[in-house]
C-alpha atoms as a PDB file:
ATOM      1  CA  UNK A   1     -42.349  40.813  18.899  1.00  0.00           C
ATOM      2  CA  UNK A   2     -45.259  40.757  16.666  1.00  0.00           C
ATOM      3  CA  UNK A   3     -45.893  38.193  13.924  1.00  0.00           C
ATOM      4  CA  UNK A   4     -48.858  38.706  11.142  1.00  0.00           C
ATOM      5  CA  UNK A   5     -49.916  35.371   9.547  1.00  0.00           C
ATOM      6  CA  UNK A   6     -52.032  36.617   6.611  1.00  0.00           C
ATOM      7  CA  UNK A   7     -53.840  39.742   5.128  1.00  0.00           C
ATOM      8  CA  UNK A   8     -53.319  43.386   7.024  1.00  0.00           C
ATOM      9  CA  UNK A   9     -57.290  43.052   6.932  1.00  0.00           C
ATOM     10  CA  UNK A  10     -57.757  40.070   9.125  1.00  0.00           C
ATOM     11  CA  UNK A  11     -56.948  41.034  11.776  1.00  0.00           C
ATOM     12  CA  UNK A  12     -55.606  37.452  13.288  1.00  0.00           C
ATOM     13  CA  UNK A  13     -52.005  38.126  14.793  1.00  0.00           C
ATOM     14  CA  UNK A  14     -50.372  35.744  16.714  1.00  0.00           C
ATOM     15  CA  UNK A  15     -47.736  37.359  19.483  1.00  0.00           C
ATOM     16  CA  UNK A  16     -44.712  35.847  20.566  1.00  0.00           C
ATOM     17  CA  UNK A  17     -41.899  36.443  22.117  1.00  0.00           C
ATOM     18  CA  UNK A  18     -38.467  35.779  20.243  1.00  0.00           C
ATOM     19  CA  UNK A  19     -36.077  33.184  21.731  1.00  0.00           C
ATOM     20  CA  UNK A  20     -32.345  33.094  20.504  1.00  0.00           C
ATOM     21  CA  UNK A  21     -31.653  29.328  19.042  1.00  0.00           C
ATOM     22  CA  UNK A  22     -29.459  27.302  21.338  1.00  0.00           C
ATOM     23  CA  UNK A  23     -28.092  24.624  19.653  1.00  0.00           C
ATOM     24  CA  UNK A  24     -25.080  23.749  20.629  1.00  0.00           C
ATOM     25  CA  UNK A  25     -22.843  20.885  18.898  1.00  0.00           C
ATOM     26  CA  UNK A  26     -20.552  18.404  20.673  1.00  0.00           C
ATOM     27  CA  UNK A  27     -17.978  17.441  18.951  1.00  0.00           C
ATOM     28  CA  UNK A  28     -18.006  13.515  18.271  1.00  0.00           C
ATOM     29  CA  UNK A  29     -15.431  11.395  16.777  1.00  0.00           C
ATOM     30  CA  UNK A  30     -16.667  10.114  13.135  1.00  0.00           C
ATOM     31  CA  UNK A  31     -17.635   6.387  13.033  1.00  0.00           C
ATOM     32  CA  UNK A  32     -14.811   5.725  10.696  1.00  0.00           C
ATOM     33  CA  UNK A  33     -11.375   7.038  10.759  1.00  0.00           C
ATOM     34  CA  UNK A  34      -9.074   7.522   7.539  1.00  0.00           C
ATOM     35  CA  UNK A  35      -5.457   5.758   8.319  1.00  0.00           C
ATOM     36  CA  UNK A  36      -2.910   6.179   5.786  1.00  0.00           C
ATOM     37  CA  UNK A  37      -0.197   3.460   5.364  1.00  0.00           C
ATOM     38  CA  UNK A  38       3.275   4.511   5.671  1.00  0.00           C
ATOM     39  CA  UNK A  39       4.848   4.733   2.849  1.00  0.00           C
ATOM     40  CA  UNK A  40       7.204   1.826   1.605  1.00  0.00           C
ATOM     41  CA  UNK A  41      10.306   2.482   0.157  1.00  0.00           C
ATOM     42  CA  UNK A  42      11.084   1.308  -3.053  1.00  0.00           C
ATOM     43  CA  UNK A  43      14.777   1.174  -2.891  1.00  0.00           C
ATOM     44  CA  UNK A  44      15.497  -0.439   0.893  1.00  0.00           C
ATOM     45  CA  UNK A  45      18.858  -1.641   0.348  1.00  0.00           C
ATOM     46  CA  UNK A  46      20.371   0.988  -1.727  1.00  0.00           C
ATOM     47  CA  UNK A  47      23.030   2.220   0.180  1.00  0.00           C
ATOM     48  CA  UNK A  48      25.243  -0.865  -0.206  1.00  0.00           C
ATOM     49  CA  UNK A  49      27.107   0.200   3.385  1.00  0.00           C
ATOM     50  CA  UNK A  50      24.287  -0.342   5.249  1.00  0.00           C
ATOM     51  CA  UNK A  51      23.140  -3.508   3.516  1.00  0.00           C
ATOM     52  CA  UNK A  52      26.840  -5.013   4.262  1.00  0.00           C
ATOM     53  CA  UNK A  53      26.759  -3.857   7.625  1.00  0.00           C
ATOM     54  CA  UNK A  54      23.061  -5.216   8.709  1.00  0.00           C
ATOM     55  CA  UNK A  55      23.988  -8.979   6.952  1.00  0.00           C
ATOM     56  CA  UNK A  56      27.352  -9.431   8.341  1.00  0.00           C
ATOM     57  CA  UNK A  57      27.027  -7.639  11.228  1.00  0.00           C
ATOM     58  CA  UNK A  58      27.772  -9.285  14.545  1.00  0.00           C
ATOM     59  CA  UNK A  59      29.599 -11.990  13.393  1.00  0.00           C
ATOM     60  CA  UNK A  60      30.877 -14.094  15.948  1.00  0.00           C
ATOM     61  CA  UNK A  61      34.774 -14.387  17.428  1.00  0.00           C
ATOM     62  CA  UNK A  62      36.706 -17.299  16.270  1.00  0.00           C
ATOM     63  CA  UNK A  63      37.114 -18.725  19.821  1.00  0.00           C
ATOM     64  CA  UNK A  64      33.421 -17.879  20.951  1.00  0.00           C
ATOM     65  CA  UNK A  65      32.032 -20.461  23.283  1.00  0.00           C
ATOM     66  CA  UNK A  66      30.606 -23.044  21.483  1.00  0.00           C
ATOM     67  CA  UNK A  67      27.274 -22.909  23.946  1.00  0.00           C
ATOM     68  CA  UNK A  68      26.013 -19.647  22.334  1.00  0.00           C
ATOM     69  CA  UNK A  69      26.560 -20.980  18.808  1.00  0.00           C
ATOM     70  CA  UNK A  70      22.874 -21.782  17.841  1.00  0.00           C
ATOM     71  CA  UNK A  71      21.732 -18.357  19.918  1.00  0.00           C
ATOM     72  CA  UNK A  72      23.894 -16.402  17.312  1.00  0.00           C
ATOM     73  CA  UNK A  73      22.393 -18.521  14.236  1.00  0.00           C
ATOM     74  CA  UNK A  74      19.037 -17.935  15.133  1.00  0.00           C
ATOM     75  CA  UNK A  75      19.955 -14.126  15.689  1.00  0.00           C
ATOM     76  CA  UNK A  76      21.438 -14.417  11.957  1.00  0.00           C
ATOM     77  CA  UNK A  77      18.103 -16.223  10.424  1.00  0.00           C
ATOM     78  CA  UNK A  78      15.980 -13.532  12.399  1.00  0.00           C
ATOM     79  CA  UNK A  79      18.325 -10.720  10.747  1.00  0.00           C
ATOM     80  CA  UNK A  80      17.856 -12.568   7.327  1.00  0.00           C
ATOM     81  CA  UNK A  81      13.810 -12.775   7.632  1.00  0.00           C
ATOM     82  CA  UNK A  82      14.037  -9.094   8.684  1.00  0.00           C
ATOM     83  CA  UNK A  83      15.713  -8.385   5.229  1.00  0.00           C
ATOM     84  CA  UNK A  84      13.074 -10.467   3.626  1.00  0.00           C
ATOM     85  CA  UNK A  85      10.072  -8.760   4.830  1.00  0.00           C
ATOM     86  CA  UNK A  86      11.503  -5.457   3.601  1.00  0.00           C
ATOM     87  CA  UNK A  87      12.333  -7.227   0.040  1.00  0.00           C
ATOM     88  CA  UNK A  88       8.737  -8.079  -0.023  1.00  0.00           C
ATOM     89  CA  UNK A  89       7.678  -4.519   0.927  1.00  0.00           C
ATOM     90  CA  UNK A  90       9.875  -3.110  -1.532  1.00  0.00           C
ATOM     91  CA  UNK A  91       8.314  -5.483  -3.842  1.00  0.00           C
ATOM     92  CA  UNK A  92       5.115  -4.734  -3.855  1.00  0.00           C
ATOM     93  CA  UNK A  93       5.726  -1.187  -3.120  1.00  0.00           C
ATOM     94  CA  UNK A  94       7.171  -1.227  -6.460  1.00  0.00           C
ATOM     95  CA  UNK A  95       4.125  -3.202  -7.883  1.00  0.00           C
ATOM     96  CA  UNK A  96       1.835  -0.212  -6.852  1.00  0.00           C
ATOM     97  CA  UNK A  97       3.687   2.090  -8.470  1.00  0.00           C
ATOM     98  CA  UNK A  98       3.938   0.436 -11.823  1.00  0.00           C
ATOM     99  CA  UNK A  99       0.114  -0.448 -11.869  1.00  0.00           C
ATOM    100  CA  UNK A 100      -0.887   3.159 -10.544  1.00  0.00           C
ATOM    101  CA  UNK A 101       1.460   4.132 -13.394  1.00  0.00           C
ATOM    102  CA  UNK A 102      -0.272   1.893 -15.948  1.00  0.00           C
ATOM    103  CA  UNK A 103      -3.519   2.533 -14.952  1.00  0.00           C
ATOM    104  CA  UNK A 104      -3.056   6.837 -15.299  1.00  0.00           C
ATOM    105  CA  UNK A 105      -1.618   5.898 -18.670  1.00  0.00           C
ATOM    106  CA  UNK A 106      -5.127   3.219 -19.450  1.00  0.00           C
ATOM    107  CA  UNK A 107      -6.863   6.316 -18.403  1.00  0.00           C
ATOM    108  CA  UNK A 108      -5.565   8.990 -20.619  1.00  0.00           C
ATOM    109  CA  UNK A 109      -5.885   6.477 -23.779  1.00  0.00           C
ATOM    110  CA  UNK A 110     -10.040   5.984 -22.863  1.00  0.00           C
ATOM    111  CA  UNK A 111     -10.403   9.879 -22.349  1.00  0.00           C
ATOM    112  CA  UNK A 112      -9.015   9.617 -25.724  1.00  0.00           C
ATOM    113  CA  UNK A 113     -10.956   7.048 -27.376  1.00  0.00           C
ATOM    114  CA  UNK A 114     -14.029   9.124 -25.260  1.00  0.00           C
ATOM    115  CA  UNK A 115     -12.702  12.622 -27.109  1.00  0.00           C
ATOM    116  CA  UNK A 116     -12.942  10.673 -30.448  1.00  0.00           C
ATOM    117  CA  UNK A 117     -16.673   9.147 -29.807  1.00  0.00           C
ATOM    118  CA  UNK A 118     -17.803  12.452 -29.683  1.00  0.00           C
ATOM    119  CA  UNK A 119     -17.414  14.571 -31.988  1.00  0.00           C
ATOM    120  CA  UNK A 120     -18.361  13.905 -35.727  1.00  0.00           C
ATOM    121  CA  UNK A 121     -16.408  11.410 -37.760  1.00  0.00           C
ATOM    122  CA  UNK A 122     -14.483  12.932 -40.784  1.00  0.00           C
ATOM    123  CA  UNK A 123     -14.373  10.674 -43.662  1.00  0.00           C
ATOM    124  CA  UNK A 124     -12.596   7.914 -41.821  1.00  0.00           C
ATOM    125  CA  UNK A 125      -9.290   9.302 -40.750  1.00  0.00           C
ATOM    126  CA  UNK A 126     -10.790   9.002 -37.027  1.00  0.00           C
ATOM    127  CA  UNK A 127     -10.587   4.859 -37.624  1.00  0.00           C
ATOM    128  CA  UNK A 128      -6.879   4.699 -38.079  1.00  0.00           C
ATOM    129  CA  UNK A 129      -6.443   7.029 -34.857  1.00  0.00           C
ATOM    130  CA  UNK A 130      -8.973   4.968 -32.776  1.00  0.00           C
ATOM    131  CA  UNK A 131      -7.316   1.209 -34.011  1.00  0.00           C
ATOM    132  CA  UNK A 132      -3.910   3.287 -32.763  1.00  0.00           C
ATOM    133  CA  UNK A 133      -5.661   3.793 -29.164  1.00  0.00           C
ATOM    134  CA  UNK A 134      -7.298   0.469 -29.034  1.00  0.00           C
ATOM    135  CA  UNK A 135      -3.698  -1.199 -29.324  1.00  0.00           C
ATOM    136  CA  UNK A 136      -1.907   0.963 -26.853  1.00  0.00           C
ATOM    137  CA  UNK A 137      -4.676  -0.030 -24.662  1.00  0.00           C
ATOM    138  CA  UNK A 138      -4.420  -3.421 -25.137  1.00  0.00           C
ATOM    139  CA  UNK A 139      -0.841  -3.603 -24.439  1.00  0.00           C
ATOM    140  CA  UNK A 140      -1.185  -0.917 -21.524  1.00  0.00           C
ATOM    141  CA  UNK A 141      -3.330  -4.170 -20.156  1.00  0.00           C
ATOM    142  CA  UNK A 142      -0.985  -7.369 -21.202  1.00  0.00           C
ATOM    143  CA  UNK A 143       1.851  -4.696 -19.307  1.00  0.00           C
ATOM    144  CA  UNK A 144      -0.892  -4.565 -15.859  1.00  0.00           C
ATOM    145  CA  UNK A 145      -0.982  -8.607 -16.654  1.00  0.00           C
ATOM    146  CA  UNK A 146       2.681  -9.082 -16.622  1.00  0.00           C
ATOM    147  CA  UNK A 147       3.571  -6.876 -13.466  1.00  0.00           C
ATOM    148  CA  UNK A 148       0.791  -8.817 -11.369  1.00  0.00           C
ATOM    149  CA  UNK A 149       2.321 -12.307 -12.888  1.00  0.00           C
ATOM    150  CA  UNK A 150       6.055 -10.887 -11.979  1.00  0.00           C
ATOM    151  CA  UNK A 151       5.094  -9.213  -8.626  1.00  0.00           C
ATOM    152  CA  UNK A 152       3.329 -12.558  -7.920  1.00  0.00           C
ATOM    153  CA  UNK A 153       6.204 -14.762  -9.054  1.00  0.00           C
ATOM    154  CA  UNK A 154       8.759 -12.764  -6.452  1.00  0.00           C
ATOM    155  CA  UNK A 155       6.432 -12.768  -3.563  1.00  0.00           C
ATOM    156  CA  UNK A 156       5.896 -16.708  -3.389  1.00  0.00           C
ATOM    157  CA  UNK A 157       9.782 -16.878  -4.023  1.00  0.00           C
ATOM    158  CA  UNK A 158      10.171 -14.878  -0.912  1.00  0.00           C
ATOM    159  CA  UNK A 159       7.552 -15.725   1.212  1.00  0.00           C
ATOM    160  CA  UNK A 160       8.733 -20.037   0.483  1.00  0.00           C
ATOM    161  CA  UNK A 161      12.387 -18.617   1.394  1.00  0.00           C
ATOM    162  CA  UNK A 162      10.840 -16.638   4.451  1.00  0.00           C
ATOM    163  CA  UNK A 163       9.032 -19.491   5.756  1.00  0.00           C
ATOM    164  CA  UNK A 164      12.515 -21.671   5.646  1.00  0.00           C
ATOM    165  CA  UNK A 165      13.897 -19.115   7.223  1.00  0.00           C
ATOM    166  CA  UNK A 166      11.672 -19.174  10.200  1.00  0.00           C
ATOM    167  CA  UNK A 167      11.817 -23.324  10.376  1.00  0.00           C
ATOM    168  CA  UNK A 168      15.655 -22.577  10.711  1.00  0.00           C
ATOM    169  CA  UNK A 169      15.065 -19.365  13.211  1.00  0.00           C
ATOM    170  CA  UNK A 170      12.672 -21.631  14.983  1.00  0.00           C
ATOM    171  CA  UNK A 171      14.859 -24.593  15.230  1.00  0.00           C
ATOM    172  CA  UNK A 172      18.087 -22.806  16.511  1.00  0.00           C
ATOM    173  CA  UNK A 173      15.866 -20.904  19.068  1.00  0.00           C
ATOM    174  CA  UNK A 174      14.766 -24.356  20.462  1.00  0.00           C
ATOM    175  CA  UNK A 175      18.287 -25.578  20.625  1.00  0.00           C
ATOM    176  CA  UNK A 176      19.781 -22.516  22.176  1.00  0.00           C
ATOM    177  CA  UNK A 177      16.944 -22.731  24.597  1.00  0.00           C
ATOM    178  CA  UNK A 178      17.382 -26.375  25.444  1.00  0.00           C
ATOM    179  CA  UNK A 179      21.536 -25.657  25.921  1.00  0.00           C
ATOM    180  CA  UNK A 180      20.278 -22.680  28.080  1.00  0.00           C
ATOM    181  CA  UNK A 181      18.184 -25.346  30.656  1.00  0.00           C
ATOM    182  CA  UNK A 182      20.399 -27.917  30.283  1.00  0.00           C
ATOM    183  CA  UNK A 183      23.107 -26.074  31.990  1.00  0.00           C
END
């Protein structure tokens, strides 16, 4: 194959022969990698069966031997922190939703209030519409405020209930441990 650099006149040709490209691409796995959490659900408990049945399940015999008593109480407190770690989840499953919910609604209002900063004001009647936006945002943000006062509120409530739990859990493990040895 023949290239010409420059005027037919020159004369000056270069000749070369055409190679095909070979690039060839390995395929590498990116640097980062997207995880999605699973999604928590909101309602955990709301098929009351199954709530009745996981707290009260395995309750023990009336003449069960007295040796596995603090086995089956630690069992119980592990069951109860169990149900506590999903009430937390739930919780602040919930909390997402609320704020994701408030902040699409924050967002609508300032495309608004953009909309309005835009075009031309006509003799004032824009004002009254715009004060109107500026207070639904304001309490669009004392709502965010009071969902992440109330979402914190129930999580140190559970999580100073969880943590008694596990003093309890780890206290009746220790016991039924020691009656384990000691026999």
């Amino acid at each position: 194959m023949q290239f010409n650099y420059g005027d037919e006149g020159s004369g000056w040709q270069r000749t070369m022969e055409h190679e095909r490209y070979r690039y060839v691409s390995e395929y590498s796995r990116p640097k980062f990698e997207i995880v999605k959490e699973p999604a928590r659900p909101t309602q955990p408990f709301e098929k009351q069966d199954s709530l009745v049945e996981r707290i009260f399940a395995d309750t023990p015999a009336p003449n069960a031997d007295p040796l596995l008593f603090p086995a089956q109480r630690a069992d119980l407190h592990h069951r109860q922190m169990d149900l506590q770690l999903e009430l937390l989840g739930a919780r602040h499953a919930i909390n997402y939703e609320i704020r994701k919910q408030i902040e699409y609604e924050e967002c609508k209002v300032r495309a608004r209030l953009h909309e309005i900063h835009d075009r031309p004001v006509e003799f004032g009647r824009e004002g009254k519409f715009e004060t109107g936006l500026l207070k639904q945002l304001q309490q669009l943000r004392k709502e965010r405020q009071a969902e992440s006062v109330a979402c914190w509120r129930d999580t140190s409530r559970l999580v100073s209930d969880l943590s008694e739990r596990w003093t309890e859990y780890a206290d009746e493990s220790r016991k039924a441990r020691w009656l384990e040895d000691g026999l």
